[in-house]
Protein backbone atom coordinates (compact mmCIF):
# COMPACT_ATOMS: atom_id res chain seq x y z
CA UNK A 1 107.47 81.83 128.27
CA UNK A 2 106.88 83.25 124.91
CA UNK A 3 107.32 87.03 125.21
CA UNK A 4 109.56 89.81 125.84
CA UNK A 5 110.97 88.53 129.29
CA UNK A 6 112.16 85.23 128.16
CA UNK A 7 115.70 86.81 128.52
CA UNK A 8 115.23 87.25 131.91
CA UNK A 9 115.82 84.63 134.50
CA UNK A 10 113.39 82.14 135.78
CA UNK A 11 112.61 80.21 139.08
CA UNK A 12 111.48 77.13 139.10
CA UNK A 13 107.95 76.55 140.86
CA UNK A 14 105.81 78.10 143.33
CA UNK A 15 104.28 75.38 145.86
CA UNK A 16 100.98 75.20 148.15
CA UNK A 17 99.42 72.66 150.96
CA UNK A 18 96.27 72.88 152.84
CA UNK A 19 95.12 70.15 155.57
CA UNK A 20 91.79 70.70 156.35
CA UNK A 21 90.00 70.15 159.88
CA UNK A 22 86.44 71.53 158.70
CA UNK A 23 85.44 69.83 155.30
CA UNK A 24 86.12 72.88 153.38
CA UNK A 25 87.02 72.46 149.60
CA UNK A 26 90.73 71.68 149.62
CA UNK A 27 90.81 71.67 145.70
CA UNK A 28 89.54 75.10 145.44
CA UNK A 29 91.52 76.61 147.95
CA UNK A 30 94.59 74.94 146.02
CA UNK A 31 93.72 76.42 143.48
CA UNK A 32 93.31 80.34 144.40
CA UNK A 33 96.43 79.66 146.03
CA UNK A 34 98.31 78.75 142.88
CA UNK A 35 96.71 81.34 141.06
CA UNK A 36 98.70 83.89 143.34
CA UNK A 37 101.92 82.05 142.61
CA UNK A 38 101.25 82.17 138.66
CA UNK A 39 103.92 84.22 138.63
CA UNK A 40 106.78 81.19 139.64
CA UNK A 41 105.52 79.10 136.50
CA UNK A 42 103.57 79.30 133.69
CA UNK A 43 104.54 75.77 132.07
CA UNK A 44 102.89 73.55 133.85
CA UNK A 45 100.23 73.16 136.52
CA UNK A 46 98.74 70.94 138.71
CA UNK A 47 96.71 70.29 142.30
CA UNK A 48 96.44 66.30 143.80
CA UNK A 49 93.59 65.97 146.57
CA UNK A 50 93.46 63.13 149.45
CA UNK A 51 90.55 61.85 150.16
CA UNK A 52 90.59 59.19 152.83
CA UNK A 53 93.92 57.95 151.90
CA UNK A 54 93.35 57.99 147.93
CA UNK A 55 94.94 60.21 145.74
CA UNK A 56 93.36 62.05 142.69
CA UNK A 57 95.66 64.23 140.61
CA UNK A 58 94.72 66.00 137.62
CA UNK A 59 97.84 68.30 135.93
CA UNK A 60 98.94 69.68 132.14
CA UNK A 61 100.50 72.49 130.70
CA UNK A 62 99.71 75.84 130.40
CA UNK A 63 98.55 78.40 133.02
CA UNK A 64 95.86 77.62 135.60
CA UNK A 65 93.01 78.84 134.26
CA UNK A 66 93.50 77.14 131.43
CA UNK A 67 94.19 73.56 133.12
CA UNK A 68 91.83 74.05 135.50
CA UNK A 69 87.76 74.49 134.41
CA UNK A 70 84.93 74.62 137.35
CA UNK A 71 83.67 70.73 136.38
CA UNK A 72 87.67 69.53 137.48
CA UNK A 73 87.52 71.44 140.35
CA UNK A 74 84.50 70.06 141.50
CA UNK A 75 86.12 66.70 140.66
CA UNK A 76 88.57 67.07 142.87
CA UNK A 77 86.38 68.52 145.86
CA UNK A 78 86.14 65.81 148.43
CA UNK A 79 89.09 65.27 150.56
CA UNK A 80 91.16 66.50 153.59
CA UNK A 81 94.34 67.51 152.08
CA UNK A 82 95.23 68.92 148.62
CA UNK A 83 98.78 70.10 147.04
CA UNK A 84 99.34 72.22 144.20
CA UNK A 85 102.41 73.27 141.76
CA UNK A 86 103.05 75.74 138.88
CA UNK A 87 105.78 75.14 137.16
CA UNK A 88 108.43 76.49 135.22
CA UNK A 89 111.11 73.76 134.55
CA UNK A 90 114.91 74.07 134.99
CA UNK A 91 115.63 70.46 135.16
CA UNK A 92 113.82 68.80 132.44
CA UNK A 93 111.53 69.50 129.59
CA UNK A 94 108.60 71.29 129.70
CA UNK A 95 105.77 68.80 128.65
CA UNK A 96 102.85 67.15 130.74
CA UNK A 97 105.64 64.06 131.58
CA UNK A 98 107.48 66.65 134.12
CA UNK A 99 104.02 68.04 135.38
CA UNK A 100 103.61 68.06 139.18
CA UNK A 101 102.96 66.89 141.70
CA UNK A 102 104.09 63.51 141.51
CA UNK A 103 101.96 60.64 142.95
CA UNK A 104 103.73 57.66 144.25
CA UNK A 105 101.85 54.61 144.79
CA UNK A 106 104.22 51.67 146.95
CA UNK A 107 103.78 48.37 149.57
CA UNK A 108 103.62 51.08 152.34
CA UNK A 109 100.58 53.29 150.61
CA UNK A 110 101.05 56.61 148.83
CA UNK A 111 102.71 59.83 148.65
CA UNK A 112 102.08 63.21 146.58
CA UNK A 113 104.81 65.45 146.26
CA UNK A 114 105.45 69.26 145.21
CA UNK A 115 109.18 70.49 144.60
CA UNK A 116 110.64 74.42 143.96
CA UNK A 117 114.31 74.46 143.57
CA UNK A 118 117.36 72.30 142.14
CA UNK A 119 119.76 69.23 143.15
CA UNK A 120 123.28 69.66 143.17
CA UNK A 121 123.40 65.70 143.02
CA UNK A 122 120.80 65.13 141.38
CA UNK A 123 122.35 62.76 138.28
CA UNK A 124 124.63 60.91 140.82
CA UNK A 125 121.62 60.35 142.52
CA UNK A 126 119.61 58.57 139.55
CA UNK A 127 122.42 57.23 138.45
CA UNK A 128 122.62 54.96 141.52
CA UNK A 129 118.95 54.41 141.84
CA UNK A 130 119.06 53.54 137.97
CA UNK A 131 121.62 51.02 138.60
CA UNK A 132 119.54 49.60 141.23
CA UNK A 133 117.07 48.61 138.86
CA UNK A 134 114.54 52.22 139.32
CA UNK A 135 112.86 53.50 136.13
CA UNK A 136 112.05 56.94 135.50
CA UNK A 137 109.75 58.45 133.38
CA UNK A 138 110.66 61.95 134.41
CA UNK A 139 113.24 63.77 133.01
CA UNK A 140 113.32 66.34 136.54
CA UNK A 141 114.81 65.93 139.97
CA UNK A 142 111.81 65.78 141.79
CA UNK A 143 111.38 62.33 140.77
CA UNK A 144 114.89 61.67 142.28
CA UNK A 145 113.41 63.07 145.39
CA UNK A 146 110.77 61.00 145.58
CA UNK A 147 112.44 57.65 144.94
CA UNK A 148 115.05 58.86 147.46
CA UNK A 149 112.04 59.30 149.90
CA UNK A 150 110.35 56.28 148.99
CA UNK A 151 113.37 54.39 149.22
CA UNK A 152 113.42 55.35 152.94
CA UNK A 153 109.81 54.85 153.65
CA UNK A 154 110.27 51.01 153.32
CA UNK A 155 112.86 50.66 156.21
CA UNK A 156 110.83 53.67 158.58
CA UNK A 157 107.90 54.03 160.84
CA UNK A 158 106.93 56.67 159.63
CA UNK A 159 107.01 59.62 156.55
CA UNK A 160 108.51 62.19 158.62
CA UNK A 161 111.03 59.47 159.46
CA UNK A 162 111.95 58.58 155.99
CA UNK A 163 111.69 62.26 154.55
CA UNK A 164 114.68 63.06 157.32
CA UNK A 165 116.64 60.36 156.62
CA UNK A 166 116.17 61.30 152.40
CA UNK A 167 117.74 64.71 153.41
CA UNK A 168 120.70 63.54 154.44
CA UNK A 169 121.05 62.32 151.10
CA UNK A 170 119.87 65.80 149.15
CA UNK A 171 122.06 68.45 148.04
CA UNK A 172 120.80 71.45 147.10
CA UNK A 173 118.21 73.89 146.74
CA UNK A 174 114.37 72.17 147.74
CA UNK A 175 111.47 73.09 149.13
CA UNK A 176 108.83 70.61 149.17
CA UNK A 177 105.40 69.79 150.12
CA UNK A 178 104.34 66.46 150.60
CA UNK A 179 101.19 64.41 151.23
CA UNK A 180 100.53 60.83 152.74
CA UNK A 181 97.24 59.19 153.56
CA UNK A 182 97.53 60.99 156.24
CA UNK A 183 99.61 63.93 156.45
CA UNK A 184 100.75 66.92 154.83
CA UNK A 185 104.55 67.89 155.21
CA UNK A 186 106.45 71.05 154.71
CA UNK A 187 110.07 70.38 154.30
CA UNK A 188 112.47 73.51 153.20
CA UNK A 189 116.49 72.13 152.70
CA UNK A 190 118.81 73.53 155.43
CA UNK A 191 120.18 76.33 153.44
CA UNK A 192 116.56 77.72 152.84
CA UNK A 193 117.20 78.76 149.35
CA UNK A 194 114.09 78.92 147.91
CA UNK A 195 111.13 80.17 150.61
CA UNK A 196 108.31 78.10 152.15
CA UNK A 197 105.97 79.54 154.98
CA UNK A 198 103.04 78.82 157.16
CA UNK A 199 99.21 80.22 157.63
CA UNK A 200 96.50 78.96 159.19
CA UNK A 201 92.85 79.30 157.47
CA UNK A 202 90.58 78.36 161.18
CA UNK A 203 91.42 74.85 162.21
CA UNK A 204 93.02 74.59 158.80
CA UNK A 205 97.17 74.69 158.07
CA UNK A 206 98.30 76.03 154.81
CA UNK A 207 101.73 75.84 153.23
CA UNK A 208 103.37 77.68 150.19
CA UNK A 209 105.72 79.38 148.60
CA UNK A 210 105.07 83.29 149.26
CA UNK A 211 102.56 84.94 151.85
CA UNK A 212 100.94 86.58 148.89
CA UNK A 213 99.31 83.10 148.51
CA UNK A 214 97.91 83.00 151.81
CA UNK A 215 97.02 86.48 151.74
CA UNK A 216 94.89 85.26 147.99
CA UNK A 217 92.71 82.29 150.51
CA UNK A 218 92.25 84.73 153.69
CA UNK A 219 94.69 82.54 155.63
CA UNK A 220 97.24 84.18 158.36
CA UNK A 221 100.80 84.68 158.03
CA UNK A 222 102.04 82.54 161.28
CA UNK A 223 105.76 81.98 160.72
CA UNK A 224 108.24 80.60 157.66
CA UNK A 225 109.71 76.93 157.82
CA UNK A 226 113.21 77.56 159.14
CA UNK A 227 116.16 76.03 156.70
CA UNK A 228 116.01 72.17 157.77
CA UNK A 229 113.33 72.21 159.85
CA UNK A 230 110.64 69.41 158.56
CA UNK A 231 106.67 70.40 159.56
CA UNK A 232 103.63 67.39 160.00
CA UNK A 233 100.39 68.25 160.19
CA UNK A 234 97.74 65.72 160.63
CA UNK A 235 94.89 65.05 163.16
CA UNK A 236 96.58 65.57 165.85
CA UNK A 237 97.88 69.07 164.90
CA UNK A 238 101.06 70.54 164.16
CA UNK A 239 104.49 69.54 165.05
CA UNK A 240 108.24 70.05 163.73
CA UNK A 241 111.17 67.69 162.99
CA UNK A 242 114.51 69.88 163.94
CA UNK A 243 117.12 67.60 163.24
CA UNK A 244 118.35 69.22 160.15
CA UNK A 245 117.84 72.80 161.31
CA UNK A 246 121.26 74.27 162.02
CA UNK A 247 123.47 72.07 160.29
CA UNK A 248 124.23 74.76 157.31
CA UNK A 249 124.86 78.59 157.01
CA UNK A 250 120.94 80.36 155.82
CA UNK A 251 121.30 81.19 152.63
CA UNK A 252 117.56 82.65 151.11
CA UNK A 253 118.31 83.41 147.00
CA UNK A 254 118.66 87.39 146.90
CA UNK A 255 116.77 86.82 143.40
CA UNK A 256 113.54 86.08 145.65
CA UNK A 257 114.10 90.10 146.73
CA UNK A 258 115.12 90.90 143.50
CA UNK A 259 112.79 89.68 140.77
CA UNK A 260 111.36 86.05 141.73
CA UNK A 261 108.48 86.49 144.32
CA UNK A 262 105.79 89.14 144.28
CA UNK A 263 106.34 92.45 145.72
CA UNK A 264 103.37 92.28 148.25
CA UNK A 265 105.25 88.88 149.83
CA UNK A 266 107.08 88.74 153.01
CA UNK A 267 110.21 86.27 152.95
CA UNK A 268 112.08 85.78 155.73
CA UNK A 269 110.87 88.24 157.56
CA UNK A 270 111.55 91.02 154.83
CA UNK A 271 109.12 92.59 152.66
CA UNK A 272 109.79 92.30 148.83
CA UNK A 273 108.31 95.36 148.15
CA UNK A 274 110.21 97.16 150.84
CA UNK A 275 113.41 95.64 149.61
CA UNK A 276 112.84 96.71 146.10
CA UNK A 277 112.92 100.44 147.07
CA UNK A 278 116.19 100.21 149.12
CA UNK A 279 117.56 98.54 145.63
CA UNK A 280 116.61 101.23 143.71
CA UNK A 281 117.34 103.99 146.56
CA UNK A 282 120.93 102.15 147.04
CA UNK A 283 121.42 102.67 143.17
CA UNK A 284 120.77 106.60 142.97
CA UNK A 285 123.81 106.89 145.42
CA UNK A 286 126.00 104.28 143.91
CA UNK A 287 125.10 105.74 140.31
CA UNK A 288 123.60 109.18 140.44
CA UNK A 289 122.81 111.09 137.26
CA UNK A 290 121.47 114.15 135.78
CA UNK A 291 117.90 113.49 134.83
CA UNK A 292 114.67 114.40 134.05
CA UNK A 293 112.18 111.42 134.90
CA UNK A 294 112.86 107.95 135.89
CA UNK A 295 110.83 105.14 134.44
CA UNK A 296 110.61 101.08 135.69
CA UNK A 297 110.69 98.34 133.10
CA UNK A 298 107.77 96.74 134.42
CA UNK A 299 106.67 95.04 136.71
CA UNK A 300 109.56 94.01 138.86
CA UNK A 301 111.68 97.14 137.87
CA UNK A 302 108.95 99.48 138.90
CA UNK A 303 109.44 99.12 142.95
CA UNK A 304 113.34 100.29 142.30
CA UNK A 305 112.60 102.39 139.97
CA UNK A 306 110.68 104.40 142.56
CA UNK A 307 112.88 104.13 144.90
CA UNK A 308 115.45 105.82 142.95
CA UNK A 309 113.24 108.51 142.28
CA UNK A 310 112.46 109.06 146.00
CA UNK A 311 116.43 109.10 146.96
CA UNK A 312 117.17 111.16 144.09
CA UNK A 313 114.67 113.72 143.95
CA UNK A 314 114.39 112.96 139.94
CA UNK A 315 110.41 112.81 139.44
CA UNK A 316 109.39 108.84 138.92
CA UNK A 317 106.48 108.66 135.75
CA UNK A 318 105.04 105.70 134.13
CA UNK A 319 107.35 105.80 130.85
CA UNK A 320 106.39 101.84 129.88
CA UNK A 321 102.80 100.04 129.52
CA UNK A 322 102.50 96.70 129.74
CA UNK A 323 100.56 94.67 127.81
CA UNK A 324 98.81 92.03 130.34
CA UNK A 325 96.68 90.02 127.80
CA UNK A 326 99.37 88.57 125.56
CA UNK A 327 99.28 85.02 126.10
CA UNK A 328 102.36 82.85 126.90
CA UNK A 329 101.95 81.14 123.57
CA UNK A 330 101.65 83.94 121.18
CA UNK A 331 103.46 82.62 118.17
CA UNK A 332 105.83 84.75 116.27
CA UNK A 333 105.83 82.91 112.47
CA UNK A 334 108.72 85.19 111.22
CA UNK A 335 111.90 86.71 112.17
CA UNK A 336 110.08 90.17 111.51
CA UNK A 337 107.61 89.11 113.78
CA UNK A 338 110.22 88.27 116.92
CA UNK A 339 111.46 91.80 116.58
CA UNK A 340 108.43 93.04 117.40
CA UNK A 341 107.98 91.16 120.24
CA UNK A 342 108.87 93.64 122.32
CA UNK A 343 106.80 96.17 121.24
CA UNK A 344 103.61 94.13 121.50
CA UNK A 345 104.50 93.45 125.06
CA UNK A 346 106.01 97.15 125.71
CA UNK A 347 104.84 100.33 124.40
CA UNK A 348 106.64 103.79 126.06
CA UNK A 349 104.52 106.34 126.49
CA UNK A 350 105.52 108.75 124.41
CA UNK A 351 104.25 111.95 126.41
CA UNK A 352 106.76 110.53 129.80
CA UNK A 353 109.99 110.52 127.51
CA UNK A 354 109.73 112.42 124.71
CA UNK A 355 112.77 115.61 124.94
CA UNK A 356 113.38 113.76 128.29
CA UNK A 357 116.54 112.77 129.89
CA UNK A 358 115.27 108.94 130.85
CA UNK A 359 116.43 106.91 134.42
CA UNK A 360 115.64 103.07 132.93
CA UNK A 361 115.37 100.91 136.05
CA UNK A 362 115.30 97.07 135.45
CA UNK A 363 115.78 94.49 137.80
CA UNK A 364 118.86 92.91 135.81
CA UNK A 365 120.95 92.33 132.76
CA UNK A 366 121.23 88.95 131.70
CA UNK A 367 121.93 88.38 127.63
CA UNK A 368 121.48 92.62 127.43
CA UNK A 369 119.14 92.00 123.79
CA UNK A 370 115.85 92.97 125.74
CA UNK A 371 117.26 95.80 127.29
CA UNK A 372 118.74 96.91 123.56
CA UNK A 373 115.37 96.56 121.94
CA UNK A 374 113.51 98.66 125.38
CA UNK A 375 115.93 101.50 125.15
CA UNK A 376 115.51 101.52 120.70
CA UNK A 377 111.53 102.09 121.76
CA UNK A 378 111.98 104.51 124.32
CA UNK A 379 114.90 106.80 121.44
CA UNK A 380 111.93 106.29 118.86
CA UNK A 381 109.51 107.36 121.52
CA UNK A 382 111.78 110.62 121.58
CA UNK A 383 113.75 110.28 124.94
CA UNK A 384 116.85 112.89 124.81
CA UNK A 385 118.74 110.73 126.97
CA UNK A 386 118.51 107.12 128.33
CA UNK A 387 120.59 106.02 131.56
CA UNK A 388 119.72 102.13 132.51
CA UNK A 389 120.63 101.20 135.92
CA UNK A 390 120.37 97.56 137.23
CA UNK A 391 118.86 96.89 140.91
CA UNK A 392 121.40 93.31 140.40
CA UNK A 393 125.45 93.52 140.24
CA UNK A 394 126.47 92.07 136.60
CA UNK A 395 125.93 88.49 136.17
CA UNK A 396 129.20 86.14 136.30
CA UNK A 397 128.55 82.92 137.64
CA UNK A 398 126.00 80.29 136.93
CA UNK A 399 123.28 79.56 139.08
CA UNK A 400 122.62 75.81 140.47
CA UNK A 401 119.77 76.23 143.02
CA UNK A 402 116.68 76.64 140.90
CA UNK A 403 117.43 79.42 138.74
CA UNK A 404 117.75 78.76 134.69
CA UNK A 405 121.48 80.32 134.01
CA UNK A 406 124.05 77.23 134.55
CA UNK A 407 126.61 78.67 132.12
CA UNK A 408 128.06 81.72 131.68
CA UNK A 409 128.40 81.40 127.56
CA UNK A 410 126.13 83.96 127.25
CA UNK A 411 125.92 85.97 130.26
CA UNK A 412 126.64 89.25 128.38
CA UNK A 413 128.82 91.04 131.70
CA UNK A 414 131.19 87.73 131.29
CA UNK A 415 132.55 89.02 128.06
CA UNK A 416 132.24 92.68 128.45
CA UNK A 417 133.05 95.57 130.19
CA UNK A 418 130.47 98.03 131.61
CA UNK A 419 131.03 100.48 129.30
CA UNK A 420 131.10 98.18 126.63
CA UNK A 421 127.74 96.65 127.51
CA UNK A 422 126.20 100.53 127.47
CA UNK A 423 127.90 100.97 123.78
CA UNK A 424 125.99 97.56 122.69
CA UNK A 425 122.53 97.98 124.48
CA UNK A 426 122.47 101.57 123.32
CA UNK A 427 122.15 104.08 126.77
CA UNK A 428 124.25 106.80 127.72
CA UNK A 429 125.04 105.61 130.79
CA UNK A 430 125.13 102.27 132.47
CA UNK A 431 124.95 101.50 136.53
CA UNK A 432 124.65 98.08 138.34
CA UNK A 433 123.91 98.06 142.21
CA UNK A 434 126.92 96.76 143.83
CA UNK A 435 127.39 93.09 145.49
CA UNK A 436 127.83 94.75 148.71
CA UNK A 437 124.76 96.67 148.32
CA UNK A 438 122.50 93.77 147.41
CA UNK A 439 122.42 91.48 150.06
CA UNK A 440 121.55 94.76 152.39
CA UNK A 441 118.30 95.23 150.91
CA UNK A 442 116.26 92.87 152.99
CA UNK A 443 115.50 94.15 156.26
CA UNK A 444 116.21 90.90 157.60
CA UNK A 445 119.80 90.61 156.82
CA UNK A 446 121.20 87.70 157.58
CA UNK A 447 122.00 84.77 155.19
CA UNK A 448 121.93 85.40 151.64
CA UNK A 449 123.15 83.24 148.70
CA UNK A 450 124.78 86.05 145.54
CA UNK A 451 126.99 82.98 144.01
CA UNK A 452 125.55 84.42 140.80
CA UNK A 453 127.09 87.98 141.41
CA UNK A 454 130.14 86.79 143.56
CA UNK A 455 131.06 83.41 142.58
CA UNK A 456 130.62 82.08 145.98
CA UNK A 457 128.58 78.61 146.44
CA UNK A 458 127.35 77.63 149.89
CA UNK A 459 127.75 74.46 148.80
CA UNK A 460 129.22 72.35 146.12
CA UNK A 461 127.75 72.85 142.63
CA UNK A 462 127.22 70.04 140.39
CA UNK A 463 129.89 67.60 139.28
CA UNK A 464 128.93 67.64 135.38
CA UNK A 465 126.25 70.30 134.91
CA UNK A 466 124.40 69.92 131.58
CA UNK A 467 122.79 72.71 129.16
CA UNK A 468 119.74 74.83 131.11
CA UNK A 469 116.71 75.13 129.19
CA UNK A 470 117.75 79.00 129.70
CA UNK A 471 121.14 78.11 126.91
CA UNK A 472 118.78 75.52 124.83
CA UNK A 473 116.36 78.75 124.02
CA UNK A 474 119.66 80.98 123.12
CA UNK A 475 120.71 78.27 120.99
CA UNK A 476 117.69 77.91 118.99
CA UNK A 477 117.91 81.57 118.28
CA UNK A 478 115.00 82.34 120.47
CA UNK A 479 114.45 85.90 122.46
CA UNK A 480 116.17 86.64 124.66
């Protein structure tokens, strides 16, 4: 994503299913639904529909709006079952080619499939399939997946059967959703890293990502997929395959809490919102200062940035606008131009800071260079004093399970001290919420994966782990 954020870190995809019992338009309802999970992707986008056991798919990049125009929509009306993805790609390039979901056509019929996380084995995986004689035209893992669960289909009775036995095969972070002629599956890995959750719409079942997708069709919240657990829905109604459920310690990414999913989502049991103001709150009494206002870098800093104000009695004010109609391909011809970046997509308002002693909330610290060139507006805006506090602990390890940071060459609190990252993003005072403190912002505390703060995997990270597309943007000199 073009703008001021692309220094922040990314997830990969936000996923959504509907099976439909009373002919409503599965295509359209895909479609609202993916428009609440913009947020997870903006590369790519894409919704296949089953109609009677045939598959129509229509996917490209950009955002969904722009892939998506009333006449396709319509296109895509009949059926019983749709799935939908938005993209944003840590395993592979960004083009069209990595575009979900992925439609499989083979002897035993067909299968569509939507994927939001990362393989740990993923290139052992191809590798094998490669050398028995598979051909891939994707450059991502979720075509790994699917050959995995193909594979498996030929030698099963059924989908469910084969999409069990293809688990005990995956390593990682996945949550999928995945349609046959004639049923729509939920499947979330047995750590749970990345969410997955259930609604129903009437008669009709819904699957996705965050409840602020359901909440965006009018379906209900009924309950999330549990780590392992594998969900059918066809005519016959709902049932669940439990063999994998169990067989792994929970660990939900605290970067879902933190930054990834929308505030008005519930994961796990925990609101996002709710565990946004504990981060900040937790920060005024691990890092309390003398101020005048405190201010959110927005959006996912404003939640903790009130919540510091509440627990600190400081008064909270709107200090940063953001501008929401720059579009992810705004093109910056000049170096000149790149600086600026920031202040297209940021503007302080000058009235908040100006002879004021400034509380900067953010949700992290990742390379530090946005943060410099926030705090530089906010001292030409006229703030006194700025104090930046993190609602994350510094950044040390790389991530494997779906986020874009798999080396730590330019995680900026690898090579510096606090104090030295304060002197080079320019604030007065510099506070990161604590590892212990983060994983107790959920209400729902059990089970949470920090390896990025703490260094410690649930499970084993990849063998030979190859450049993100986070360190191919740093290397082409691109914001960060």
């Amino acid at each position: 994503m073009e703008n001021y954020e692309q220094g922040k870190l990314h997830e990969e995809c936000g996923i959504f299913g509907i099976y439909a019992k009373d002919g409503m338009n599965v295509a359209s309802a895909c479609y609202y639904g993916l428009y609440a999970l913009q947020h997870r992707g903006q590369e790519s986008c894409g919704i296949a529909v089953n109609d009677d056991g045939l598959i129509a798919c229509h996917k490209d990049v950009g955002l969904i709006n722009d892939v998506f125009t009333a006449e396709e929509i319509a296109r895509l009306s009949a059926g019983q079952m749709a799935i939908g993805h938005t993209r944003y790609g840590t395993m592979g390039g960004s083009g069209r080619t990595n575009a979900q979901p992925l439609v499989v056509n083979h002897v035993k019929g067909c299968m569509a499939l939507a994927h939001n996380g990362a393989l740990t084995n993923a290139a052992e995986l191809r590798e094998e399939l490669e050398l028995q004689g598979s051909i891939f035209h994707m450059t991502s893992d979720t075509e790994v997946i699917s050959y995995i669960i193909t594979k498996e289909r030929l030698t099963s009775g059924s989908i469910e059967e084969a999409v069990s036995r293809a688990m005990d095969r995956l390593k990682g972070a996945y949550s999928l959703v995945i349609m046959s002629p004639t049923k729509l599956i939920a499947v979330r890995d047995p750590h749970g890293f990345r969410p997955l959750c259930i609604g129903t719409l009437g008669e009709n079942t819904v699957f996705t990502s965050e409840t602020c997708a359901l909440d965006s069709v009018g379906a209900h919240f009924v309950r999330d997929v549990e780590p392992g657990e594998i969900v059918i829905v066809d005519k016959n109604g709902m049932r669940s395959d439990r063999s994998h459920v169990g067989i792994a310690p929970k660990t939900t990414c605290i970067f879902e809490y933190l930054y990834f999913a929308r505030p008005d989502s519930v994961i796990d049991g925990s609101s996002v919102h709710n565990a946004r103001l504990r981060a900040g709150a937790l920060l005024a009494l691990e890092h309390p200062v003398q101020a005048d206002v405190v201010i959110g870098v927005p959006d996912s800093g404003i939640d903790a940035a009130i919540g510091y104000a509440r627990q600190s009695g400081i008064p909270y004010g709107i200090g940063l606008i953001k501008n929401k109609y720059i579009g992810r391909t705004f093109i910056q011809p000049t170096q000149s131009d790149r600086e600026n970046k920031v202040r297209i997509k940021l503007n302080p308002v000058a009235e908040v800071v100006r002879g004021k002693r400034v509380v900067m909330v953010d949700d992290s610290i990742v390379r530090g260079t946005t943060s410099a060139r926030i705090v530089r507006l906010l001292r030409e805006a006229g703030a006194k004093e700025v104090h930046l506090r993190s609602s994350a602990p510094e950044f040390l390890n790389p991530c494997y399970f779906g986020t874009d940071i798999d080396s730590r060459e330019n995680l900026i609190a690898c090579n510096h001290t606090v104090e030295e990252i304060a002197q080079i993003i320019g604030v007065d005072s510099l506070g990161f919420l604590s590892r212990e403190g983060v994983t107790k912002i959920p209400e729902n505390s059990s089970g949470f994966c920090a390896a990025c703060f703490t260094g410690d995997y649930p499970c084993e990270p990849p063998k030979n782990p190859g450049k993100s597309k986070f360190e191919r943007k740093i290397s082409e000199g691109k914001e960060s």
